[in-house]
Every structure is written in structure tokens, then in C-alpha cells.
Protein backbone atom coordinates (compact mmCIF):
# COMPACT_ATOMS: atom_id res chain seq x y z
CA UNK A 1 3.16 -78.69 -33.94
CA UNK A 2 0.07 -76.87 -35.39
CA UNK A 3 -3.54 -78.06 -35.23
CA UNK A 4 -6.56 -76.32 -35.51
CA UNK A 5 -9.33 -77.01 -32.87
CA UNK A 6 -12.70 -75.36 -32.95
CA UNK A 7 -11.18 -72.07 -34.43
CA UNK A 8 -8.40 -71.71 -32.46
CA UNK A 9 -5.09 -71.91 -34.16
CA UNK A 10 -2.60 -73.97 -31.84
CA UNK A 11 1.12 -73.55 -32.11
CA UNK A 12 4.59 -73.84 -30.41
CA UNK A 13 5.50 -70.47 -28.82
CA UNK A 14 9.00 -69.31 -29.69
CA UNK A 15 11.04 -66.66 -27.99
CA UNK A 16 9.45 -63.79 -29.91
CA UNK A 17 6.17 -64.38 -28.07
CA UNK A 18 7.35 -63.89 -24.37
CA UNK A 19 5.91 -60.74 -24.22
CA UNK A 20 2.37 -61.68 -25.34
CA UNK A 21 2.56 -64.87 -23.19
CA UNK A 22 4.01 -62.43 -20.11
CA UNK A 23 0.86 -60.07 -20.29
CA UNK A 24 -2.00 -63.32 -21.26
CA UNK A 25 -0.74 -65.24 -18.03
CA UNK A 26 -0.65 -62.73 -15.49
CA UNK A 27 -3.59 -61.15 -17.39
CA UNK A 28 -5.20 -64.43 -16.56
CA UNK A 29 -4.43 -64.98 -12.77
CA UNK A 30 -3.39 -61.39 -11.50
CA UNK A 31 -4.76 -58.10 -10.56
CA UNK A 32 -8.29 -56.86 -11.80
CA UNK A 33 -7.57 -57.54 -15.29
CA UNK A 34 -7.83 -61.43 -13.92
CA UNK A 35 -11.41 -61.12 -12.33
CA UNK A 36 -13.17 -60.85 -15.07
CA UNK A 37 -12.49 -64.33 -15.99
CA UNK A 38 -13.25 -67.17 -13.09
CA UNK A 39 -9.64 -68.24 -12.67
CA UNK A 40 -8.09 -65.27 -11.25
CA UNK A 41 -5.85 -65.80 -7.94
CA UNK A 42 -5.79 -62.20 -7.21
CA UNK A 43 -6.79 -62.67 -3.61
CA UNK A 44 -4.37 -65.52 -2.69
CA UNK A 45 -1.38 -63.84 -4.41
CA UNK A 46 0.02 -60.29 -5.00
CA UNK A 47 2.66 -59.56 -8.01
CA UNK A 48 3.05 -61.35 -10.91
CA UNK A 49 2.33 -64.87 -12.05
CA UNK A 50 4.88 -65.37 -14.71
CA UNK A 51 8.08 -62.93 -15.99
CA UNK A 52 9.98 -62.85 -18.86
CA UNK A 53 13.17 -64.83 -17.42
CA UNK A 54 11.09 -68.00 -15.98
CA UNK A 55 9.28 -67.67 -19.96
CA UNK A 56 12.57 -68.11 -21.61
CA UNK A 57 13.72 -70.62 -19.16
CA UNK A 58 10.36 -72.52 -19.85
CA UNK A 59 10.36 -72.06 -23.38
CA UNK A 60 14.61 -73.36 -23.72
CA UNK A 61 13.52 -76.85 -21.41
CA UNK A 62 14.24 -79.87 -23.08
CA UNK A 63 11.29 -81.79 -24.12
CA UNK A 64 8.88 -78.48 -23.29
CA UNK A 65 6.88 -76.53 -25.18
CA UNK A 66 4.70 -74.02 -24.44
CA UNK A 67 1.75 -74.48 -26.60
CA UNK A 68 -0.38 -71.33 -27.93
CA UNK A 69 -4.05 -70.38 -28.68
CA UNK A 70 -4.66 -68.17 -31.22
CA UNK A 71 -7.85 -66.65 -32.48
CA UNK A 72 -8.91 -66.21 -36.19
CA UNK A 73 -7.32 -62.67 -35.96
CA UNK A 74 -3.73 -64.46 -34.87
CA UNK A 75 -4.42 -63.02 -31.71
CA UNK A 76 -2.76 -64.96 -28.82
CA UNK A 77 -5.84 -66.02 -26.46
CA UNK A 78 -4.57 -69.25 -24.38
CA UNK A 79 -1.67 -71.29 -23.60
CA UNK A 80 -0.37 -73.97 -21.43
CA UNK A 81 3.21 -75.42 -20.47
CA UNK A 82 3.78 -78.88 -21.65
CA UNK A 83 6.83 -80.89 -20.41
CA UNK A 84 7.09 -84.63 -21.67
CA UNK A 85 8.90 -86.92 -19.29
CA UNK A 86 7.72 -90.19 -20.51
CA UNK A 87 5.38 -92.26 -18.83
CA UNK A 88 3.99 -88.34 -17.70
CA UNK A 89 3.63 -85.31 -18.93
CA UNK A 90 3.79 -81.95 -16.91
CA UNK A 91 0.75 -79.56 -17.49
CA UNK A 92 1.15 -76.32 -16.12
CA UNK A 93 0.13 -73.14 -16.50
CA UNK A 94 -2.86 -73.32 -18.75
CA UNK A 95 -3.68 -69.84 -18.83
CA UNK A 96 -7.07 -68.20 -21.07
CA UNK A 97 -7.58 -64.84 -21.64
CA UNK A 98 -10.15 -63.98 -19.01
CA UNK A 99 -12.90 -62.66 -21.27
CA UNK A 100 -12.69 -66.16 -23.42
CA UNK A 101 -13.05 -68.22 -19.89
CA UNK A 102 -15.79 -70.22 -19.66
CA UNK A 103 -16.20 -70.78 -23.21
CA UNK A 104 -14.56 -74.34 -23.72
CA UNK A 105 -11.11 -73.01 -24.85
CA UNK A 106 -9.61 -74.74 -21.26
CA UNK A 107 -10.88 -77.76 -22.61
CA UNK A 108 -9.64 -77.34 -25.67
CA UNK A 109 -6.20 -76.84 -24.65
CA UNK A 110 -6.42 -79.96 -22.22
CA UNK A 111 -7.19 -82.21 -25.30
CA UNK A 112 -4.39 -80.66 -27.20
CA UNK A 113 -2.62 -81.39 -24.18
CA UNK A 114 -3.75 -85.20 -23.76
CA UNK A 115 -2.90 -85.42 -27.74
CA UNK A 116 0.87 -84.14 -27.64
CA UNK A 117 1.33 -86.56 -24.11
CA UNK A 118 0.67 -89.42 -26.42
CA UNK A 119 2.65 -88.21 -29.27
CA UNK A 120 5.72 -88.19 -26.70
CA UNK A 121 5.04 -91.67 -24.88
CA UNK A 122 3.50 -90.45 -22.21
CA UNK A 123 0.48 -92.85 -20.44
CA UNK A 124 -0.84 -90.05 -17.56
CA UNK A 125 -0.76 -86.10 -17.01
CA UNK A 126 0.56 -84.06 -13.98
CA UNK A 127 -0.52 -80.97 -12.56
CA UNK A 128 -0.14 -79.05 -9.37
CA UNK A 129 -3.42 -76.60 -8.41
CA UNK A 130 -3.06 -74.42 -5.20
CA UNK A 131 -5.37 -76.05 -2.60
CA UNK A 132 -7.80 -73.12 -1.97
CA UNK A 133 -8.75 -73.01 -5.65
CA UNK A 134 -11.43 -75.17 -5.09
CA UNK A 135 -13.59 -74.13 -8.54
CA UNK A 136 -10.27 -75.35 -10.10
CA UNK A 137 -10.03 -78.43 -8.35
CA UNK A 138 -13.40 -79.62 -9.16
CA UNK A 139 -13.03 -78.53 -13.15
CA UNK A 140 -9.73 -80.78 -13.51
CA UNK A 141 -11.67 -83.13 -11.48
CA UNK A 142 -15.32 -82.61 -14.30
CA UNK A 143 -12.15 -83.01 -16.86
CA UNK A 144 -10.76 -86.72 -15.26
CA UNK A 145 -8.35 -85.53 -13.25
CA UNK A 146 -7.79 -86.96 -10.13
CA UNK A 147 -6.04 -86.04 -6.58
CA UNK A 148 -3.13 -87.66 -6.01
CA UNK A 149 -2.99 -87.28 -2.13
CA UNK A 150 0.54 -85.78 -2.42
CA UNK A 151 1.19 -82.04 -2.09
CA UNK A 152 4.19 -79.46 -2.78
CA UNK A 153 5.52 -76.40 -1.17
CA UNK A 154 4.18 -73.35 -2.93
CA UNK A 155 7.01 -71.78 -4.65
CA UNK A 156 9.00 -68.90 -2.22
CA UNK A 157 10.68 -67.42 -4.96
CA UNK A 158 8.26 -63.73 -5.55
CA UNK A 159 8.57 -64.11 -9.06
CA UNK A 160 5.89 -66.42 -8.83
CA UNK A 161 3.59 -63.53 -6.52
CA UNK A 162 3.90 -63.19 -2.88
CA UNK A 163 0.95 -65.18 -0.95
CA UNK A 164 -1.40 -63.39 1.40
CA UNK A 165 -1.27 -66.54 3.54
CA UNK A 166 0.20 -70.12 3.27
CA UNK A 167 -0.44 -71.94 0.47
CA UNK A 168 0.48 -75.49 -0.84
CA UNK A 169 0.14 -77.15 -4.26
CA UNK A 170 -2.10 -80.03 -4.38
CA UNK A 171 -0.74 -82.53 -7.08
CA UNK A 172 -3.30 -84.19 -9.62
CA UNK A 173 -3.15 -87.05 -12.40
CA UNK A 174 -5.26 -87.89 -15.40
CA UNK A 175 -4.60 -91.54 -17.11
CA UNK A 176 -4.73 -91.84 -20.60
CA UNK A 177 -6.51 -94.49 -22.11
């Protein structure tokens, strides 16, 4: 799959970008590098968002892809983790290089996103948003998602960062039309 969208070049990752996707995603939610963009979660979680093992495990997923944002330079700017399991789709970790935040390249991945659902049969979106992220909450929300009521256990495993308090993953849904 490759489309351009207002500049940005978006592909299929492969293996070979694991590294670049390793350092743009916890770039994106982790550590100071993170809050200089508006969707860090440096002060809910320590560690890292994202390593190379769960990449490769995400990236070898049947019906998954982890779709890429490059800039005119080929640089890698954005992504987001797309897994089709028709009537839904999985969105996850839509990630934007902090200094590009804010500049309608989220958006632009959730239309690429809305596209590939209904290239693959799929009539809604999923997506799971920890529960204190309100600013989150209410742009999926601006971008017709909706809450679903239902919630899941944030994940244990440290991989994923270790959470300065409890935290649970709110679960939200966007309808296609």
C-alpha cells in the first residue's frame, strides 16, 4: 500500500524499519524528547513505549500492518498499527514525531486509517486510549470517535512502561459510513 496524502509519503513498514519505528514511538510518548509534542505520557508512565520484539511481533500479525509517514526527505515522521478483523479494524499506536504534532499529520494518518478499514471489509474502528489522557480522548472524540463504555486492564507487562499509578484503557469506536 502506498498513497500520498498532503506530502506525506505513506507506506507498509517492513522489518528493516524497526529501528526507526522503535525511536519515533517512544520518541513520541516517552521521556523529554515526548514533551515537546502534546501527546507525550511521560508523567503516567516510565520506560519505554514500544521495543524491538513487540515491533516484529506487530509487524509478522496476520492481517496487520504497520503503516508509515514519511516526509519529502523519506524521513520516517508518523505511523500507526492497523489490524483488520472484519467488521473492525484495530487502530493502535498512532504515533507523530513530536515536533510535527499539531500539524494535521494525526489526521492524516486516521483517514489513511479509515481508507485501508474499508479496503479490508471492515464497517467501524477500535482503539483503546488510557483514561487520564483526556486531550486525547476529546481529539478521537473532534475526529468521530466515540466511547464505548467498556474498559481494559492496562498492560502489566514493563515493556509497555511501568505506570506511576493505576491506569486502565478506555475502549473507543468510530463507524464508517
Amino acid at each position: 500500500m502506498t498513497l500520498y496524502v498532503c506530502r506525506m509519503l505513506l507506506t507498509a513498514a517492513t522489518l528493516a524499519d524497526i529501528p526507526a519505528l522503535e525511536t519515533l514511538v517512544n520518541h513520541a510518548y516517552r521521556g523529554d524528547t515526548s514533551r515537546r509534542g502534546w501527546t507525550t505520557e511521560a508523567d503516567l508512565l516510565e520506560g519505554t513505549r514500544v521495543d524491538a520484539t513487540e515491533l516484529r511481533q506487530l509487524l509478522e500479525a496476520s492481517n496487520a500492518v504497520i503503516l508509515t509517514g514519511r516526509d519529502a526527505h523519506g524521513a520516517l515522521v508518523a505511523c500507526a498499527y492497523l489490524r483488520a478483523q472484519p467488521p473492525q479494524l484495530y487502530l493502535g499506536m498512532l504515533s507523530v514525531q513530536p515536533t510535527l504534532q499539531a500539524q494535521g499529520v494525526g489526521k492524516q494518518l486516521l483517514q489513511a486509517a479509515e481508507e485501508y478499514a474499508r479496503q479490508h471489509h471492515c464497517h467501524s474502528l477500535k482503539i483503546t486510549v488510557i483514561s487520564d489522557r483526556t486531550e486525547l480522548l476529546a481529539w478521537y472524540e473532534r475526529h468521530g470517535y466515540h466511547r464505548t463504555g467498556a474498559t481494559e486492564p492496562f498492560p502489566t507487562d514493563p515493556r509497555f512502561g511501568v505506570p506511576r499509578k493505576p491506569l486502565v484503557l478506555l475502549v473507543l469506536e468510530k463507524h464508517l459510513s
